[in-house]
N, C-alpha and C. Protein backbone atom coordinates (compact mmCIF):
# COMPACT_ATOMS: atom_id res chain seq x y z
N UNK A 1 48.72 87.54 73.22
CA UNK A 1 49.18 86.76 74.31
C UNK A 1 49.37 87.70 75.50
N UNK A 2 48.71 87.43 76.40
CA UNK A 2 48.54 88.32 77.96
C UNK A 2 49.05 87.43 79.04
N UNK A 3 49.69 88.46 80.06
CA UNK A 3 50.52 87.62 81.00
C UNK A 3 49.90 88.09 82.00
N UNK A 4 48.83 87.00 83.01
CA UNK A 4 48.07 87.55 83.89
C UNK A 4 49.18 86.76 85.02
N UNK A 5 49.82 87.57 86.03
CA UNK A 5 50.64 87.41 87.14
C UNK A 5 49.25 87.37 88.39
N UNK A 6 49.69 86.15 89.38
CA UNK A 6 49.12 86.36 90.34
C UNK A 6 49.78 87.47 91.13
N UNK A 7 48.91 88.17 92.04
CA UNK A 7 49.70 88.86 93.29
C UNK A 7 50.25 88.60 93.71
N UNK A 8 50.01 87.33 94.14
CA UNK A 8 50.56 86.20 95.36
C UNK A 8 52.06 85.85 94.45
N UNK A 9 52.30 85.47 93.23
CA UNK A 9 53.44 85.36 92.56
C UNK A 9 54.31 86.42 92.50
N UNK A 10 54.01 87.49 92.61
CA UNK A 10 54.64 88.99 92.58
C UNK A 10 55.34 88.79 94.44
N UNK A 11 54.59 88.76 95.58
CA UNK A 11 55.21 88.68 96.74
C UNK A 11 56.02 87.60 97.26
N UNK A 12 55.76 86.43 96.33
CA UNK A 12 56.59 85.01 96.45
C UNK A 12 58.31 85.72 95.89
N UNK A 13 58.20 86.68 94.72
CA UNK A 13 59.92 86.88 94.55
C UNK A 13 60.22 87.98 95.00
N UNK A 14 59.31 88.81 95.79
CA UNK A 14 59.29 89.92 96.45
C UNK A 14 60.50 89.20 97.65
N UNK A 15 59.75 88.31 98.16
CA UNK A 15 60.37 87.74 99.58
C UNK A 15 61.34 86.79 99.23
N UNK A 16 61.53 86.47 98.01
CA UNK A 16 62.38 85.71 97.68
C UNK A 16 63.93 86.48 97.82
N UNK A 17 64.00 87.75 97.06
CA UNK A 17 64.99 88.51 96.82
C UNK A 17 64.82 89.50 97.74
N UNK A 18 64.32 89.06 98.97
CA UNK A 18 64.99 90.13 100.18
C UNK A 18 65.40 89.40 101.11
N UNK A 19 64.97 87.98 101.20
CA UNK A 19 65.51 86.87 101.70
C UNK A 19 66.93 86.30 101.78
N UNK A 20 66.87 86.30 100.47
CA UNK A 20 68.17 86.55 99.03
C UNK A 20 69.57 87.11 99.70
N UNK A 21 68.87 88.49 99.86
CA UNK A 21 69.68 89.63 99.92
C UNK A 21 70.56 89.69 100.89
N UNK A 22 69.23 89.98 101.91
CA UNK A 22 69.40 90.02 103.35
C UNK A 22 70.78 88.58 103.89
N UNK A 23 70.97 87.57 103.61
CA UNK A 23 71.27 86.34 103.64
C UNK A 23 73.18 86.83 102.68
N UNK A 24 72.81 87.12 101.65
CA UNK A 24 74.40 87.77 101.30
C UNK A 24 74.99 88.99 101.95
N UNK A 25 74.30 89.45 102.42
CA UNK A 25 74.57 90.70 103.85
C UNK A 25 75.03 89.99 104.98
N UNK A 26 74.75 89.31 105.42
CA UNK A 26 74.66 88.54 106.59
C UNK A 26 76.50 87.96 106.68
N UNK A 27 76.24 86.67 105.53
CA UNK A 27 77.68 86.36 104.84
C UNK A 27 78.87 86.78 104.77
N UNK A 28 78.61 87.76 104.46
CA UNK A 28 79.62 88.74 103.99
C UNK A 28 80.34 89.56 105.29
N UNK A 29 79.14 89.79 106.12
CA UNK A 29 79.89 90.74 107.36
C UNK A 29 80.47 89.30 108.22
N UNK A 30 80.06 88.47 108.40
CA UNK A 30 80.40 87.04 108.98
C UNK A 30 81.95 86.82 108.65
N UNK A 31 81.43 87.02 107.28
CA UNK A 31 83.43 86.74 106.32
C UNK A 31 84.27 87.43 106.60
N UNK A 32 83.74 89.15 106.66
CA UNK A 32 84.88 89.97 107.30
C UNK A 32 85.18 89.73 107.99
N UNK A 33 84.46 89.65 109.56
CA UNK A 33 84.48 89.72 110.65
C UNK A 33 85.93 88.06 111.02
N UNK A 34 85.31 86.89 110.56
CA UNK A 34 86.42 86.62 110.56
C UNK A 34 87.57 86.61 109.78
N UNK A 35 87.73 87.22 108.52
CA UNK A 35 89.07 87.53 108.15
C UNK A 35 89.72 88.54 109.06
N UNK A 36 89.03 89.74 109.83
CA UNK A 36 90.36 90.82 110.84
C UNK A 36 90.36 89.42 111.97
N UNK A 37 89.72 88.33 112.12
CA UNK A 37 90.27 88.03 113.41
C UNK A 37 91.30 86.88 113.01
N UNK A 38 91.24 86.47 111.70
CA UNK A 38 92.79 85.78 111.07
C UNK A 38 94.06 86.65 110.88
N UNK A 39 93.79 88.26 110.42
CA UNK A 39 94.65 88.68 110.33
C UNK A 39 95.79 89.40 111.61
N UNK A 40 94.39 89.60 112.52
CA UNK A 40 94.90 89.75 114.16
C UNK A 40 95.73 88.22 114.75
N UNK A 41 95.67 87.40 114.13
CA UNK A 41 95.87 86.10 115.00
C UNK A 41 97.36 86.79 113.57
N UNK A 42 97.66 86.43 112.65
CA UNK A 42 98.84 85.82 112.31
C UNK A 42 99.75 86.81 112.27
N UNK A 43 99.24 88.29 112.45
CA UNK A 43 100.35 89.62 113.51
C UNK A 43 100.53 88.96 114.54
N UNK A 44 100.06 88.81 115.40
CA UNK A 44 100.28 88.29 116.68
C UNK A 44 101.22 87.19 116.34
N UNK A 45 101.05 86.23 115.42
CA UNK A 45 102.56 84.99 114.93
C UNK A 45 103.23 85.64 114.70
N UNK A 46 103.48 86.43 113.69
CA UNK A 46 104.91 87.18 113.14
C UNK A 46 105.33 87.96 114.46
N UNK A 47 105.10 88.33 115.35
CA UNK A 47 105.68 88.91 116.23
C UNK A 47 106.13 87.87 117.37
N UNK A 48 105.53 87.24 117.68
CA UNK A 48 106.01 85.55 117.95
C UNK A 48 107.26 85.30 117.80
N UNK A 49 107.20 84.80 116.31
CA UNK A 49 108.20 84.64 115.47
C UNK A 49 109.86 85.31 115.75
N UNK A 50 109.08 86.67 115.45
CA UNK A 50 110.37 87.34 115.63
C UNK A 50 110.93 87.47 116.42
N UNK A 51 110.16 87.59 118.21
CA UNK A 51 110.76 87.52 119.00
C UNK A 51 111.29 86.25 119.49
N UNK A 52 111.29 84.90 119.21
CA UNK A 52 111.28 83.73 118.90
C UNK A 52 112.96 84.18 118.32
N UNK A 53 112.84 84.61 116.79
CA UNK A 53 114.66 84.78 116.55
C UNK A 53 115.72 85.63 116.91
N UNK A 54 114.98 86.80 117.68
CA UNK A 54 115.96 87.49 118.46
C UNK A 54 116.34 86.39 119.46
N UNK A 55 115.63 85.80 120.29
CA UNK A 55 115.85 84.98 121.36
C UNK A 55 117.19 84.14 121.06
N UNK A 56 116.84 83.06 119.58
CA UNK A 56 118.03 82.29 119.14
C UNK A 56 118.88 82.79 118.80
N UNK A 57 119.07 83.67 118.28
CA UNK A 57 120.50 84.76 118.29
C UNK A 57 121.32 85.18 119.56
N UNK A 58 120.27 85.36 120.76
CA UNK A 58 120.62 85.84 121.66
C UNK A 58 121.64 84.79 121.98
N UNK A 59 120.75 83.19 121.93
CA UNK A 59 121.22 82.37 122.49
C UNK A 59 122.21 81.49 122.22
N UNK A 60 123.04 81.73 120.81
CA UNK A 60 123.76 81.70 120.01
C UNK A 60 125.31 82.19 120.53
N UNK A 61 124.94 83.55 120.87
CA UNK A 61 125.97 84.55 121.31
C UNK A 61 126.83 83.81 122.85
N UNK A 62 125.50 83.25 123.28
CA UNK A 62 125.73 83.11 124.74
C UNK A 62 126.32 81.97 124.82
N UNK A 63 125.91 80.62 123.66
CA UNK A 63 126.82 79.50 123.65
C UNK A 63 127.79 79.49 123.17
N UNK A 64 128.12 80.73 122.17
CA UNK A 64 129.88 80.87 121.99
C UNK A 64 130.51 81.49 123.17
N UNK A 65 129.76 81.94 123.62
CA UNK A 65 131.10 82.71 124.65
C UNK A 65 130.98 81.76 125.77
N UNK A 66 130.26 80.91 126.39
CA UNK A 66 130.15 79.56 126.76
C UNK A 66 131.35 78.96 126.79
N UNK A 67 131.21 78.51 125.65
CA UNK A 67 132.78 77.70 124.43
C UNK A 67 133.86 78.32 124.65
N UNK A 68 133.91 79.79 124.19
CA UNK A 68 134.96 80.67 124.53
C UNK A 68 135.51 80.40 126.20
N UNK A 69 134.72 80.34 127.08
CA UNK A 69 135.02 80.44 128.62
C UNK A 69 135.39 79.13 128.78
N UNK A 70 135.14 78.12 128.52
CA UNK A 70 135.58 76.41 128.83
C UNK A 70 136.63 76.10 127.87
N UNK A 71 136.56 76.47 126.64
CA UNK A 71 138.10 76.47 126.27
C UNK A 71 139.80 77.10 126.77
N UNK A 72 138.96 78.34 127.87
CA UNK A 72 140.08 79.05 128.36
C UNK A 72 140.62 78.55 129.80
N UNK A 73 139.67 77.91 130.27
CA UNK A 73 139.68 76.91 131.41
C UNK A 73 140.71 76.09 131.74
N UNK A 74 141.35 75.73 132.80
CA UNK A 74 142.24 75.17 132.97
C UNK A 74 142.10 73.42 132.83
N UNK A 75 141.14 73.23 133.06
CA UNK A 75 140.88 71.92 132.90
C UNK A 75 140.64 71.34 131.33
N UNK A 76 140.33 72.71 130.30
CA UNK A 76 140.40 71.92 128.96
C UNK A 76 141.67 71.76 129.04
N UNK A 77 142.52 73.01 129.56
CA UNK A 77 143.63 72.73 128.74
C UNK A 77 144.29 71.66 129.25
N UNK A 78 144.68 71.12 130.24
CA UNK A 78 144.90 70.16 130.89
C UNK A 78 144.65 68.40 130.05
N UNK A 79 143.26 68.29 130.05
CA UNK A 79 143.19 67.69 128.84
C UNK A 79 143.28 67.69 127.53
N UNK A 80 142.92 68.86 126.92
CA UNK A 80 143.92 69.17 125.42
C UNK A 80 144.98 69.99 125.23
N UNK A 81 145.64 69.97 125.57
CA UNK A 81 147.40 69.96 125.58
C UNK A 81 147.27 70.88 123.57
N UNK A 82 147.48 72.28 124.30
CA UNK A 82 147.52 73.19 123.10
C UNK A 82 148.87 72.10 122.01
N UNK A 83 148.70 72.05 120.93
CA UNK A 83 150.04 71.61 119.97
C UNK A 83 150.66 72.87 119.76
N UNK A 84 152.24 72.21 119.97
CA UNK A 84 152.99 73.18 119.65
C UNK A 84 153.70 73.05 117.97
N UNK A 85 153.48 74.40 117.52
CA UNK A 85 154.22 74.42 116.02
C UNK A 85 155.60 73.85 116.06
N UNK A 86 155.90 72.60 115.51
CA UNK A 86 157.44 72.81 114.88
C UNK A 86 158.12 73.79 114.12
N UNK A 87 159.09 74.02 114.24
CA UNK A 87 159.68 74.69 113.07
C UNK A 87 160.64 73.98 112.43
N UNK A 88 160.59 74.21 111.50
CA UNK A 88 160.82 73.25 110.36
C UNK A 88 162.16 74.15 110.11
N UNK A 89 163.34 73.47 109.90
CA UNK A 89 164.60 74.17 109.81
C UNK A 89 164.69 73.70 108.26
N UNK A 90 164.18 74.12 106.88
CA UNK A 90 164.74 73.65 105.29
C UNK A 90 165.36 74.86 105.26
N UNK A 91 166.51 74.08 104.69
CA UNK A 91 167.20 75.49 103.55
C UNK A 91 167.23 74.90 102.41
């Protein structure tokens, strides 16, 4: 039993598997290329982010002492009338 190959069958997987090849090369740098530009985009979020919760902290600070300043105000107190402690005389 003899296996007579055309030529022409020999350059059909010749071009097949550089076709092939060439084509998972291609892919692949495509894939990298956009995975650094996902990983550049979601640094760029986390820093976002973070500066995002310094901000609410900041802004945190600033509405207590806000609170702090309008509670010391003459006009809260005016309307809320500090309570005064009884003292309780038991023996």
């Amino acid at each position: 039993m003899t296996y007579t190959v055309d030529m022409n069958e020999i350059m059909k997987s010749e071009w097949f598997f550089f076709i092939s090849s060439t084509g998972f090369i291609v892919v692949g740098l495509l894939l990298s290329i956009i995975m650094i530009y996902i990983i550049r985009a979601l640094h760029a979020f986390t820093s976002l982010l973070e500066k995002m919760e310094a901000e609410v902290q900041n802004l945190g600070t600033t509405a207590q002492e806000l609170l702090e300043d309008f509670q010391d105000s003459f006009i809260y107190r005016m309307i809320f009338k500090p309570r005064r402690r009884r003292i309780s005389n038991k023996k």
